[in-house]
PDB file of N, CA and C in Angstrom:
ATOM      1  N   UNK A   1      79.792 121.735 108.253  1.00  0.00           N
ATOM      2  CA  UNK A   1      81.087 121.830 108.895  1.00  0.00           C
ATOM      3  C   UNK A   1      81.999 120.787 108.266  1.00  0.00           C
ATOM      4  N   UNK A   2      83.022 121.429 107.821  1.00  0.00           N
ATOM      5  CA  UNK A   2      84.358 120.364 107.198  1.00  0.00           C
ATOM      6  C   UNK A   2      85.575 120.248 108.296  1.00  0.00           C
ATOM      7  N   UNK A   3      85.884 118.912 108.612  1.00  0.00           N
ATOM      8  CA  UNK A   3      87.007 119.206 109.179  1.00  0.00           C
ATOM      9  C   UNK A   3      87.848 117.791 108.756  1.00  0.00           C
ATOM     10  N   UNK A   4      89.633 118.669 108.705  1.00  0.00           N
ATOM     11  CA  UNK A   4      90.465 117.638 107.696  1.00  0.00           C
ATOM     12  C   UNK A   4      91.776 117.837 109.191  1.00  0.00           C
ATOM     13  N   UNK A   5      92.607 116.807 108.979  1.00  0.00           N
ATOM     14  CA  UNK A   5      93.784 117.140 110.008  1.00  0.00           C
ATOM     15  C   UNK A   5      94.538 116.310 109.327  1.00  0.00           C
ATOM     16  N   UNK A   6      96.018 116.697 109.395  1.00  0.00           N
ATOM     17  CA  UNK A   6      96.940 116.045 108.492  1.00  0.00           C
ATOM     18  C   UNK A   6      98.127 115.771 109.576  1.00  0.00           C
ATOM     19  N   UNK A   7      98.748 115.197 109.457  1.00  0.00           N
ATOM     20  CA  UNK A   7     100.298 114.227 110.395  1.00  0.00           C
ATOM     21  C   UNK A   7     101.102 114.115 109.449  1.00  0.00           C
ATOM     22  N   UNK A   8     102.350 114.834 110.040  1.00  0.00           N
ATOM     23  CA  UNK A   8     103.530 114.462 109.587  1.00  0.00           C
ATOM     24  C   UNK A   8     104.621 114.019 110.617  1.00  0.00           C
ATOM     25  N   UNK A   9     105.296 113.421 110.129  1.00  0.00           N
ATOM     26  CA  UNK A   9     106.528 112.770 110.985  1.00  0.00           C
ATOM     27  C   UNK A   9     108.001 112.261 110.582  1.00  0.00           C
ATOM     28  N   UNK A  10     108.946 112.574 111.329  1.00  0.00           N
ATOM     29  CA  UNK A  10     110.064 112.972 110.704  1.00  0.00           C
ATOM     30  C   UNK A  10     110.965 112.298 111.859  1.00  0.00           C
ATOM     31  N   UNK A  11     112.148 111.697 112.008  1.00  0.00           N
ATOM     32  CA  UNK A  11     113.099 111.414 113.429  1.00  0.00           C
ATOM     33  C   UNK A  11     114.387 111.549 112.455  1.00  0.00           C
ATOM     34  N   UNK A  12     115.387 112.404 112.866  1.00  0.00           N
ATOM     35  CA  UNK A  12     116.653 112.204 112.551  1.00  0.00           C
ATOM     36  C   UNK A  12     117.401 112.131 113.867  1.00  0.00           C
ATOM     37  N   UNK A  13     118.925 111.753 113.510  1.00  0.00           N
ATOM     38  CA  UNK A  13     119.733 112.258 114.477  1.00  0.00           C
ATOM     39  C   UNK A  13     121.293 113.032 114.183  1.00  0.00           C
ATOM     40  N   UNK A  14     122.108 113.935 113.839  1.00  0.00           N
ATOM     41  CA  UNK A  14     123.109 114.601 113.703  1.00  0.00           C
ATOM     42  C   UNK A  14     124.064 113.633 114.556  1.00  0.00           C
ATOM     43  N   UNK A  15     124.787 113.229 114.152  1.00  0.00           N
ATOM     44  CA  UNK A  15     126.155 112.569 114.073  1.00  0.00           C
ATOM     45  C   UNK A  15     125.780 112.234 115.437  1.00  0.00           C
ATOM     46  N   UNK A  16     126.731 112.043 116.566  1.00  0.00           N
ATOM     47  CA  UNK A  16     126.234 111.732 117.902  1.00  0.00           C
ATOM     48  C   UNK A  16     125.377 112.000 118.402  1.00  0.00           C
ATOM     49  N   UNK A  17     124.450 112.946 118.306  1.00  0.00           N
ATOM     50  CA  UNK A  17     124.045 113.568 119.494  1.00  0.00           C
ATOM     51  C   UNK A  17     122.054 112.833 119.684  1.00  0.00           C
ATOM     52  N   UNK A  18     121.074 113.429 120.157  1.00  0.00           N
ATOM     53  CA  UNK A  18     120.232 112.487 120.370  1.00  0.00           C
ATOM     54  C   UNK A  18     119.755 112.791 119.286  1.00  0.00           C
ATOM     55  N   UNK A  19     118.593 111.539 119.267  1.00  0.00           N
ATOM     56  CA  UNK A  19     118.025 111.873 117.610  1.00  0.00           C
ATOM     57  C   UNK A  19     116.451 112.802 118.299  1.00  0.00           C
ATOM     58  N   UNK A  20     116.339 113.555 116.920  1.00  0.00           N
ATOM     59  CA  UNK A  20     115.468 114.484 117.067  1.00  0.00           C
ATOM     60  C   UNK A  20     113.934 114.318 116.149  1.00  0.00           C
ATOM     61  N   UNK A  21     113.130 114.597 116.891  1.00  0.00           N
ATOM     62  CA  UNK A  21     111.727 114.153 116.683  1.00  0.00           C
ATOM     63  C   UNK A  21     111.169 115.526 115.579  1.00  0.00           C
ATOM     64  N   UNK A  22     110.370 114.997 115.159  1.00  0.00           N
ATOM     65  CA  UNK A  22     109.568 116.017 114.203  1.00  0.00           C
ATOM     66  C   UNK A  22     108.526 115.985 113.709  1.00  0.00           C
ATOM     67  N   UNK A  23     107.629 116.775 115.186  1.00  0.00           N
ATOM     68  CA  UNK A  23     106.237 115.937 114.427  1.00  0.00           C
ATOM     69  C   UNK A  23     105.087 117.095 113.926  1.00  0.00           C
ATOM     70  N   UNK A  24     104.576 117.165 112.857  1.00  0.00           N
ATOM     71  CA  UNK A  24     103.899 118.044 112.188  1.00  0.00           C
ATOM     72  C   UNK A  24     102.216 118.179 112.191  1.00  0.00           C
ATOM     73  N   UNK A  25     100.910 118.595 112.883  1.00  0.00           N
ATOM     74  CA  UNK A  25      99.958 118.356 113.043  1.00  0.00           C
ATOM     75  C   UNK A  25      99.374 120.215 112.226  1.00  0.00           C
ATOM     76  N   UNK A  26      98.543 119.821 111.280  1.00  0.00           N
ATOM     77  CA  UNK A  26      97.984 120.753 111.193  1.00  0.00           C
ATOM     78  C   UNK A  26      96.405 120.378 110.668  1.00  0.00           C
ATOM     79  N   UNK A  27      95.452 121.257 111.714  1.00  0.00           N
ATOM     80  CA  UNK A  27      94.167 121.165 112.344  1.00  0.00           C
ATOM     81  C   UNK A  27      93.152 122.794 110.996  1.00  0.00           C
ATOM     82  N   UNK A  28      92.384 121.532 110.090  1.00  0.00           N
ATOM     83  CA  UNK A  28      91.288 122.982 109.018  1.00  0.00           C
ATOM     84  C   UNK A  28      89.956 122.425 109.408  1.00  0.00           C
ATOM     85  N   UNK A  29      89.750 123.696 109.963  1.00  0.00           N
ATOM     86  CA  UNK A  29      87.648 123.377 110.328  1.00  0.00           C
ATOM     87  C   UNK A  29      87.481 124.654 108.912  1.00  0.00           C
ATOM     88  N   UNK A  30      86.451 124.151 108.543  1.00  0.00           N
ATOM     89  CA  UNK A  30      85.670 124.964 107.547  1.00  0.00           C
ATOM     90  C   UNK A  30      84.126 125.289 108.025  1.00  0.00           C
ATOM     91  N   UNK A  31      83.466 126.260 108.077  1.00  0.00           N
ATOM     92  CA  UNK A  31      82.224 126.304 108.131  1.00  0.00           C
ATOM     93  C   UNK A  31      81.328 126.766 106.765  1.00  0.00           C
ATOM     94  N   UNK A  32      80.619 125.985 106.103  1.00  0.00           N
ATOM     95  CA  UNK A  32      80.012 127.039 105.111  1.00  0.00           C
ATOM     96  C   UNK A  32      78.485 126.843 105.075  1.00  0.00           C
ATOM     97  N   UNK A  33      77.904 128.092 104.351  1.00  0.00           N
ATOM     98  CA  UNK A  33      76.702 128.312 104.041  1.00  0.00           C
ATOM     99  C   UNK A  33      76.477 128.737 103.308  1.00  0.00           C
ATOM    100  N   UNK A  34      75.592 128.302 102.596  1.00  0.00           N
ATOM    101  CA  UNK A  34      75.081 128.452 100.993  1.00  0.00           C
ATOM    102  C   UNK A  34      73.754 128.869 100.743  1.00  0.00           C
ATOM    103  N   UNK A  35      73.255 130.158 100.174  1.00  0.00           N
ATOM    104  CA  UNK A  35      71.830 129.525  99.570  1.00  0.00           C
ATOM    105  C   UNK A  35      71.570 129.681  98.008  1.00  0.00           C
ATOM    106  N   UNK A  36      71.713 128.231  97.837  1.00  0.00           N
ATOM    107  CA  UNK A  36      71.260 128.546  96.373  1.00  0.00           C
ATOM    108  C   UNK A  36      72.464 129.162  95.803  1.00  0.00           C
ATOM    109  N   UNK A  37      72.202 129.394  94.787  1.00  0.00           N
ATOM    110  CA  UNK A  37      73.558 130.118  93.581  1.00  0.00           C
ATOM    111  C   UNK A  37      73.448 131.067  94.069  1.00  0.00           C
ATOM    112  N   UNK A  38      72.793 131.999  95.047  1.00  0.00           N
ATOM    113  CA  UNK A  38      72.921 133.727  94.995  1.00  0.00           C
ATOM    114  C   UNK A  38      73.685 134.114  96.226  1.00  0.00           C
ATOM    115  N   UNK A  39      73.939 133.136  97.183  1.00  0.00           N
ATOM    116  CA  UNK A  39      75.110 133.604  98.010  1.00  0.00           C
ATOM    117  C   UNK A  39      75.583 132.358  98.780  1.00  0.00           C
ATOM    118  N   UNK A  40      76.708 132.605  99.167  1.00  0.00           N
ATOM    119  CA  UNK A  40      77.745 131.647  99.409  1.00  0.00           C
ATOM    120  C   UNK A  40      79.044 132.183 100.998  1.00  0.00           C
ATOM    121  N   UNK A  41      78.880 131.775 102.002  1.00  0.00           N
ATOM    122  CA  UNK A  41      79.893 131.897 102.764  1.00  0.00           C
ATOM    123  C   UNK A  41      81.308 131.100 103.810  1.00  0.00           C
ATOM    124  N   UNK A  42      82.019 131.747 103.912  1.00  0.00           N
ATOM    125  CA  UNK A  42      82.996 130.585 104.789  1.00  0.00           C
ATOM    126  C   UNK A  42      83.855 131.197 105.237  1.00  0.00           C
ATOM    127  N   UNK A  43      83.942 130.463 107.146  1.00  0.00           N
ATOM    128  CA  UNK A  43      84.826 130.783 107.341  1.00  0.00           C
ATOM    129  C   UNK A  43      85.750 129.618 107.729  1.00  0.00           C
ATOM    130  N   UNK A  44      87.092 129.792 107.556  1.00  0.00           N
ATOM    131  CA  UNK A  44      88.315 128.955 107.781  1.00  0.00           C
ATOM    132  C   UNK A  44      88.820 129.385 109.402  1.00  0.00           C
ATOM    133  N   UNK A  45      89.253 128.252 109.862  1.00  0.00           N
ATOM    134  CA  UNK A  45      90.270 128.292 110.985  1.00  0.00           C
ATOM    135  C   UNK A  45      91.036 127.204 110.627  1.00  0.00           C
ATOM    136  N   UNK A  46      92.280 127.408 110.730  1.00  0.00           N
ATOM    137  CA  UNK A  46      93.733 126.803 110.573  1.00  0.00           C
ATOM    138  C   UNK A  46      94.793 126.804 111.937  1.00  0.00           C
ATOM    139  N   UNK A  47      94.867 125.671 112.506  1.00  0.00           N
ATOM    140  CA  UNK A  47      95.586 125.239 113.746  1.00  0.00           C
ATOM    141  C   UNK A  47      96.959 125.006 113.235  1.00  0.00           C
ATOM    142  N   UNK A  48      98.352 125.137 113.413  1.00  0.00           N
ATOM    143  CA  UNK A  48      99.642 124.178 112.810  1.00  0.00           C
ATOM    144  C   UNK A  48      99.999 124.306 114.390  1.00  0.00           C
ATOM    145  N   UNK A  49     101.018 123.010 114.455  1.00  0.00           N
ATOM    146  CA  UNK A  49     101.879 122.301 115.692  1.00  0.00           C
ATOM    147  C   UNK A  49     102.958 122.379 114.928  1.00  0.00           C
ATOM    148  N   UNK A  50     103.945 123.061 114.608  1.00  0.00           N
ATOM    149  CA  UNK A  50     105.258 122.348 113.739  1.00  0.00           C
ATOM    150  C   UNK A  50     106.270 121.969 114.857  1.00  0.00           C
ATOM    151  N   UNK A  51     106.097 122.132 116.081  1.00  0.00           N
ATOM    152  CA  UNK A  51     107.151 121.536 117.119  1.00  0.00           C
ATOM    153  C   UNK A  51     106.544 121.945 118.358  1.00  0.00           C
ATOM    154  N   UNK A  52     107.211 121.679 119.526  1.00  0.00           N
ATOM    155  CA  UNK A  52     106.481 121.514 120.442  1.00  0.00           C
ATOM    156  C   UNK A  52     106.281 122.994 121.099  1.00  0.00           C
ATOM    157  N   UNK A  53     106.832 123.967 120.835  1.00  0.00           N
ATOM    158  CA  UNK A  53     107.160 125.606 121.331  1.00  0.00           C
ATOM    159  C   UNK A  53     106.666 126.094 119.669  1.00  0.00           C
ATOM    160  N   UNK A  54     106.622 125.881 118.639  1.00  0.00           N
ATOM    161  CA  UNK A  54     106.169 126.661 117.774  1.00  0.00           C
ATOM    162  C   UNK A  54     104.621 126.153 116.947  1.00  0.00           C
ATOM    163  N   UNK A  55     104.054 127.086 117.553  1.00  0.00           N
ATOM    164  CA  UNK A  55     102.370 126.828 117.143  1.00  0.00           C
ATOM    165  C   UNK A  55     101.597 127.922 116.293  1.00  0.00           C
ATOM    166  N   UNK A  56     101.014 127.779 115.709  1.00  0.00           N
ATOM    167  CA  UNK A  56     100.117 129.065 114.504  1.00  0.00           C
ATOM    168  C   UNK A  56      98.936 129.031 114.307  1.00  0.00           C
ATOM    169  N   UNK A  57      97.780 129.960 114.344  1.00  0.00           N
ATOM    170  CA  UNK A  57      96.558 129.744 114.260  1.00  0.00           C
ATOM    171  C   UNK A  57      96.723 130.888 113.254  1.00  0.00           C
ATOM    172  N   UNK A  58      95.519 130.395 112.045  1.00  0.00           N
ATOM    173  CA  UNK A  58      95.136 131.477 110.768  1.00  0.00           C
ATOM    174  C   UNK A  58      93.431 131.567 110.770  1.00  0.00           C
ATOM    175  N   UNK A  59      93.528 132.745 110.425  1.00  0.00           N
ATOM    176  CA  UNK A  59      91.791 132.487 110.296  1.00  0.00           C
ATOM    177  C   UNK A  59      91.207 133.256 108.966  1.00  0.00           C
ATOM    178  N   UNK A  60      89.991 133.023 107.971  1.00  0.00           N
ATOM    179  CA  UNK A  60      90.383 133.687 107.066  1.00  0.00           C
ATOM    180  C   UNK A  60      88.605 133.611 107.005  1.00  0.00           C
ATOM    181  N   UNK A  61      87.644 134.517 106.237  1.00  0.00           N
ATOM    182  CA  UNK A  61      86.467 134.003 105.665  1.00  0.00           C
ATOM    183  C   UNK A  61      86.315 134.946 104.657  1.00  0.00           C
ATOM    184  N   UNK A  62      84.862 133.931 103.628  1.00  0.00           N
ATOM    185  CA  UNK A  62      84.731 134.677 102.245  1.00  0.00           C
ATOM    186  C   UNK A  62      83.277 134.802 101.942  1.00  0.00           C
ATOM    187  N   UNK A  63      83.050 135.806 101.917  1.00  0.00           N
ATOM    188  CA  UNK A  63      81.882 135.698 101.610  1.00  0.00           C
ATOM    189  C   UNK A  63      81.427 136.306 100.002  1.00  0.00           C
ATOM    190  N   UNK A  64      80.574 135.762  99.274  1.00  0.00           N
ATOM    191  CA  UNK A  64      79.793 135.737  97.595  1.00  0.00           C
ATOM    192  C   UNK A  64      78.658 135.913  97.636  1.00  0.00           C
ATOM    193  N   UNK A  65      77.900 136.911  97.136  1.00  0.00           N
ATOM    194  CA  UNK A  65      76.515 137.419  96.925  1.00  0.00           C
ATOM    195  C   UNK A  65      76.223 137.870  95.451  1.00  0.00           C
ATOM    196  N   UNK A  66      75.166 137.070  94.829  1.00  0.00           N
ATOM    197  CA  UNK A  66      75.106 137.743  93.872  1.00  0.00           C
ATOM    198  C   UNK A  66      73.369 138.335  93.830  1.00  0.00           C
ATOM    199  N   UNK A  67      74.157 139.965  93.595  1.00  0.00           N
ATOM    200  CA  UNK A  67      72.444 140.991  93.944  1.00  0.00           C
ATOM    201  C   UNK A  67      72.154 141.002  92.349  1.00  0.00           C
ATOM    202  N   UNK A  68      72.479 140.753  91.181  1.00  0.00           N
ATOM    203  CA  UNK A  68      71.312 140.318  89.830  1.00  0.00           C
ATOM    204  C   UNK A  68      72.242 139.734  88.602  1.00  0.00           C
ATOM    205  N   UNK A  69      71.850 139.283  87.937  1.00  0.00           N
ATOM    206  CA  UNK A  69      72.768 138.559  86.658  1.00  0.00           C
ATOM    207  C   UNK A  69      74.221 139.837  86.033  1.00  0.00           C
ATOM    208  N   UNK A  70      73.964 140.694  86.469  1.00  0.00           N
ATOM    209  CA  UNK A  70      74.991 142.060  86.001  1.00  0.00           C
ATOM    210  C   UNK A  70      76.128 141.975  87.441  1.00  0.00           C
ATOM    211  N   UNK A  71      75.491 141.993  88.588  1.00  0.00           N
ATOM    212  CA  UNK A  71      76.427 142.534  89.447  1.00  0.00           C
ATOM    213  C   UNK A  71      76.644 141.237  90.728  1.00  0.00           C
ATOM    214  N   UNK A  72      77.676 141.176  91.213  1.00  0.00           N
ATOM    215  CA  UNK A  72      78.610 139.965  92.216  1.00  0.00           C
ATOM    216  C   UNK A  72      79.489 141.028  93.178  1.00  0.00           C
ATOM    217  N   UNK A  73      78.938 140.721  94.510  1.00  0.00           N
ATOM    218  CA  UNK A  73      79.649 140.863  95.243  1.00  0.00           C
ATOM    219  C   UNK A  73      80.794 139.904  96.053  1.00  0.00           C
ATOM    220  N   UNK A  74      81.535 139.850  96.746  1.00  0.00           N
ATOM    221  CA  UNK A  74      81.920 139.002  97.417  1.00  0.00           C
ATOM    222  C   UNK A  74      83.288 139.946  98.613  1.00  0.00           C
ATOM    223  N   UNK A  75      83.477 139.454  99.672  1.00  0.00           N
ATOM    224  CA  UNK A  75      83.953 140.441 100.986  1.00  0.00           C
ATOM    225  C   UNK A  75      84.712 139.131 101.336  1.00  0.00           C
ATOM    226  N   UNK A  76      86.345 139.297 101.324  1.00  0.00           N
ATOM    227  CA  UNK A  76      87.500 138.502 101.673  1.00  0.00           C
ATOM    228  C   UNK A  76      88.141 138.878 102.586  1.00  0.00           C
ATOM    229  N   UNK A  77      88.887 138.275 104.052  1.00  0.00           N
ATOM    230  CA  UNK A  77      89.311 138.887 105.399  1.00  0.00           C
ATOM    231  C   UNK A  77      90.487 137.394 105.218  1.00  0.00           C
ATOM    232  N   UNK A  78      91.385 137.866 104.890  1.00  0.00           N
ATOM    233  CA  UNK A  78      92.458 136.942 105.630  1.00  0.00           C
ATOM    234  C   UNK A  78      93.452 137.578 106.401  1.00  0.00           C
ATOM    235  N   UNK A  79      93.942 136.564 107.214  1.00  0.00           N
ATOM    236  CA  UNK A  79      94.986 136.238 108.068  1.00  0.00           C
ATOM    237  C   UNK A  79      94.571 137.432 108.949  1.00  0.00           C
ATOM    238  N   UNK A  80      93.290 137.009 109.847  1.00  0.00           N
ATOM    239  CA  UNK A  80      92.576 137.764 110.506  1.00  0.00           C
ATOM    240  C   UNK A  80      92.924 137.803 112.133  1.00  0.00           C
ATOM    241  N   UNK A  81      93.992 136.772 112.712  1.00  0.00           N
ATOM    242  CA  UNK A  81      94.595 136.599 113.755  1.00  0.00           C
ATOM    243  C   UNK A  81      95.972 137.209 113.314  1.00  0.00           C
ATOM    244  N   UNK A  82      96.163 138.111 112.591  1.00  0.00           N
ATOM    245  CA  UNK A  82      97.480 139.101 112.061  1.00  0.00           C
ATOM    246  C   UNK A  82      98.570 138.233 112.743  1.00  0.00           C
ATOM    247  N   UNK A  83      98.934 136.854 112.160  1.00  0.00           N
ATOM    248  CA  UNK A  83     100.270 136.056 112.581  1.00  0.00           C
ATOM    249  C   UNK A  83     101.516 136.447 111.663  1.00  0.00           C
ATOM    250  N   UNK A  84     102.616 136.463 111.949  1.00  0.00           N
ATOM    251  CA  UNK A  84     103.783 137.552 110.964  1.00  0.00           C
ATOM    252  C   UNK A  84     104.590 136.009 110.419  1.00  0.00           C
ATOM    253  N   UNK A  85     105.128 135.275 110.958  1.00  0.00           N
ATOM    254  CA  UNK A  85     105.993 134.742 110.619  1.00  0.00           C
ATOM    255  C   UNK A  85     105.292 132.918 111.242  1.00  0.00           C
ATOM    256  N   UNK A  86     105.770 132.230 110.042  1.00  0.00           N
ATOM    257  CA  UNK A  86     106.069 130.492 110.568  1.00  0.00           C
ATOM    258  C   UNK A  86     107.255 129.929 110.354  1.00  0.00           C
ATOM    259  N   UNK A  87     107.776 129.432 111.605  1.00  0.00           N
ATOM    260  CA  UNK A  87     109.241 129.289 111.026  1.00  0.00           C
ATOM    261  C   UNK A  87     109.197 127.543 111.674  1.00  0.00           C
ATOM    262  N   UNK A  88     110.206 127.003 111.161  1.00  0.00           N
ATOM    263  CA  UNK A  88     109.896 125.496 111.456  1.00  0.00           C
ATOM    264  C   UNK A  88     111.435 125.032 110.792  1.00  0.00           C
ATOM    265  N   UNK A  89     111.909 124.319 111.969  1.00  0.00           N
ATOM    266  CA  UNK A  89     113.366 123.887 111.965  1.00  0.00           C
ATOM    267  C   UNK A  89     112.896 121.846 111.540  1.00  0.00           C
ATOM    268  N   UNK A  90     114.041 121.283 110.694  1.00  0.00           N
ATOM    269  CA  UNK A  90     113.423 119.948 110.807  1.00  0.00           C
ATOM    270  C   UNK A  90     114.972 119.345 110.428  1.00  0.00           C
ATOM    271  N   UNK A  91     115.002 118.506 111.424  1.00  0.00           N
ATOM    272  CA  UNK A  91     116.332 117.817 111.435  1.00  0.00           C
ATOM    273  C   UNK A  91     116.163 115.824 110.896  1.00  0.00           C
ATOM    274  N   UNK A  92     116.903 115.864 109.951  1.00  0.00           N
ATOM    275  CA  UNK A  92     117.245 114.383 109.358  1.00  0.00           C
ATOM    276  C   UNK A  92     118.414 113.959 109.579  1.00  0.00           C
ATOM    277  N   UNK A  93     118.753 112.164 109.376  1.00  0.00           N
ATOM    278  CA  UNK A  93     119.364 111.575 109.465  1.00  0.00           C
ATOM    279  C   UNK A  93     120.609 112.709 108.762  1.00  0.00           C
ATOM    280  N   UNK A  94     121.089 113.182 107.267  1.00  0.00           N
ATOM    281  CA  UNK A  94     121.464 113.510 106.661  1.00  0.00           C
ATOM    282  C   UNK A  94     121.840 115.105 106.188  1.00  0.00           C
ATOM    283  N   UNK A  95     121.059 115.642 107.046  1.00  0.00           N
ATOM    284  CA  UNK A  95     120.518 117.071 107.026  1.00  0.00           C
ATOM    285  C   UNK A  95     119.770 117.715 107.560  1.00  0.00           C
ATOM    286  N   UNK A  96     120.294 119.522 108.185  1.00  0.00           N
ATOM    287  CA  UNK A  96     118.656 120.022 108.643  1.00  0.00           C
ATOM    288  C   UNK A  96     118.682 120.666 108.159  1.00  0.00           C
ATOM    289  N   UNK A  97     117.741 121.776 108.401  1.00  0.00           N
ATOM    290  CA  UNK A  97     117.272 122.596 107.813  1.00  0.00           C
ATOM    291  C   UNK A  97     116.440 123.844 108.361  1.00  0.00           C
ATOM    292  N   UNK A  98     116.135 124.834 108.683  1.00  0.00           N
ATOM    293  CA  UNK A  98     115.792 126.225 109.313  1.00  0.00           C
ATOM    294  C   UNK A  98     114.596 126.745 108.145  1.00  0.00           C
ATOM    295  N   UNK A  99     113.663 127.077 108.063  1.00  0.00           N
ATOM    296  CA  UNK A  99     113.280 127.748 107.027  1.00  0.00           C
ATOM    297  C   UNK A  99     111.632 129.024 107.880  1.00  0.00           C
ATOM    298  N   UNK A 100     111.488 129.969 107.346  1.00  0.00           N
ATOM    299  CA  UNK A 100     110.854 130.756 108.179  1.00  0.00           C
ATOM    300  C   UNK A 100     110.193 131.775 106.841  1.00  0.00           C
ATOM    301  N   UNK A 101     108.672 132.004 106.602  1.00  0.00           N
ATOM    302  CA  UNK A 101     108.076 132.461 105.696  1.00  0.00           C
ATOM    303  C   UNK A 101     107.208 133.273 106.505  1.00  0.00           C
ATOM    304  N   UNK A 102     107.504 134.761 105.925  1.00  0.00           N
ATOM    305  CA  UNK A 102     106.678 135.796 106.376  1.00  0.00           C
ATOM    306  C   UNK A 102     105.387 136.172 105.757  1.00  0.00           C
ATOM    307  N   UNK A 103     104.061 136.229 106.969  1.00  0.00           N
ATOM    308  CA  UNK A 103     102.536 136.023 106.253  1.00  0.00           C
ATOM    309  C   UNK A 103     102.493 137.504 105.886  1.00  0.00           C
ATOM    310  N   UNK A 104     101.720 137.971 104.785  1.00  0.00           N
ATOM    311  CA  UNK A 104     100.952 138.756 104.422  1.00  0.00           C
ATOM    312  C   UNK A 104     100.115 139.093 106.132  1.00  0.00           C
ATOM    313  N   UNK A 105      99.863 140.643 105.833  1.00  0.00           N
ATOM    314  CA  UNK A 105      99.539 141.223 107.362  1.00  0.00           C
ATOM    315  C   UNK A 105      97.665 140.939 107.188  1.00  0.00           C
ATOM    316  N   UNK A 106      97.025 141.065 108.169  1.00  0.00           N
ATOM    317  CA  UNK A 106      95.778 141.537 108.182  1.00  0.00           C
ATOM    318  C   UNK A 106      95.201 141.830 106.927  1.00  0.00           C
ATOM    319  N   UNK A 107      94.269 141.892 106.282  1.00  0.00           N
ATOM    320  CA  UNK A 107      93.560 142.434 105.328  1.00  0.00           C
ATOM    321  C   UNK A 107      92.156 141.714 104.957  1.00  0.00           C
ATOM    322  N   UNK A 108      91.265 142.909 104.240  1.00  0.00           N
ATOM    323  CA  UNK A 108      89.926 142.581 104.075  1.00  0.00           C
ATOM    324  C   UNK A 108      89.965 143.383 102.515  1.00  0.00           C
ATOM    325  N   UNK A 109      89.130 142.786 102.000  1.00  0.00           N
ATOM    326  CA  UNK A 109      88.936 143.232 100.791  1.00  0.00           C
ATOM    327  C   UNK A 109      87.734 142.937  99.653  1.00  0.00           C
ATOM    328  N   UNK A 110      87.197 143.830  99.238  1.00  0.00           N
ATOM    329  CA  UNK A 110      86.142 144.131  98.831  1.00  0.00           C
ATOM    330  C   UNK A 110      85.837 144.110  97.100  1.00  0.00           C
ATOM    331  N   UNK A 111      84.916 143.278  96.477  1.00  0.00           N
ATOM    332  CA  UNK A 111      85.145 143.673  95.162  1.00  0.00           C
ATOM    333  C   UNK A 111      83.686 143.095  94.671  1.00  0.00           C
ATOM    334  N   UNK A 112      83.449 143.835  93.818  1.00  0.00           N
ATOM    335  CA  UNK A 112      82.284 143.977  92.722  1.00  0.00           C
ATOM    336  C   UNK A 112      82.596 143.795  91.678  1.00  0.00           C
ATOM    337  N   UNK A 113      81.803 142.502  90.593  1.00  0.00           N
ATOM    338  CA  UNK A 113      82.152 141.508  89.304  1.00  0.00           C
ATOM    339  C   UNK A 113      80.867 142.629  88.793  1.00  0.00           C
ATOM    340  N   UNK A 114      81.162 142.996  87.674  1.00  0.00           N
ATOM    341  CA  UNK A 114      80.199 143.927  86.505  1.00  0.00           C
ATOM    342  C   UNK A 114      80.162 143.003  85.380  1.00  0.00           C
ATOM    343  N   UNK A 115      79.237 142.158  85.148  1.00  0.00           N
ATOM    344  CA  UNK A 115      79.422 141.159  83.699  1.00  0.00           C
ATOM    345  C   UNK A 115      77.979 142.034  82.639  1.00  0.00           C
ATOM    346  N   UNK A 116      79.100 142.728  81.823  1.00  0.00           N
ATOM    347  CA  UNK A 116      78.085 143.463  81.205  1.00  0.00           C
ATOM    348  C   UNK A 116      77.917 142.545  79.369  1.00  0.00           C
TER     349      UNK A 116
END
C-alpha cells in the first residue's frame, strides 16, 4: 500500500473586500500486487479538496499479465467513479482566476502486446 498527500495554500484578497483562503488537499492510496515479472496489478484512488464545496474522487486500476515470452496482456479501467468536470476558482493578492477541465468519461480497455 502507497499512500502520498500533497497541501497547497494560497490567501489573497481583491481590493477591499475579505481576503480569501485557498486551500488545496489532494489524498493517492495506491494498492499493488506483483508476482514476479509475469503479472502485475493496481488499483488507484484519488481524493482532491480544491475548496470547501468542491470535492473529486477518481478511481482508476491496471492490471499486466504476461501468458509467454510472445504474448502480454494487460486490462486498464479509468475514471471509474465517471466524474465529468473539476473546476477550481483561486483568488490572489493580484489576480483570480476560474479554470474548469473536463474528464474523459468512464472507460476500460483491453490490449494484447504480440512481440514476434
Amino acid at each position: 500500500l502507497e499512500s502520498k498527500v500533497r497541501i497547497g495554500w494560497s490567501e489573497g484578497r481583491w481590493e477591499q473586500e475579505e481576503p480569501n483562503s485557498n486551500r488545496q488537499f489532494i489524498f493517492n492510496e495506491k494498492l499493488k500486487f506483483s508476482n514476479g515479472k509475469k503479472a502485475f496489478a493496481a488499483l488507484i484512488w484519488n481524493y482532491y479538496v480544491l475548496s470547501a464545496n468542491n470535492k473529486f474522487s477518481g478511481l482508476d486500476f491496471f492490471i499486466h499479465y504476461k501468458v509467454s515470452q510472445v504474448v502480454k496482456l494487460s486490462l486498464t479501467g479509468n475514471n471509474l467513479l465517471n466524474g465529468t468536470t473539476i473546476r477550481e476558482k483561486t483568488v490572489m493578492a493580484f489576480s483570480s482566476a476560474n479554470s474548469a477541465f473536463q474528464l474523459v468519461g468512464r472507460y476500460a480497455l483491453l490490449r494484447v502486446d504480440l512481440q514476434l
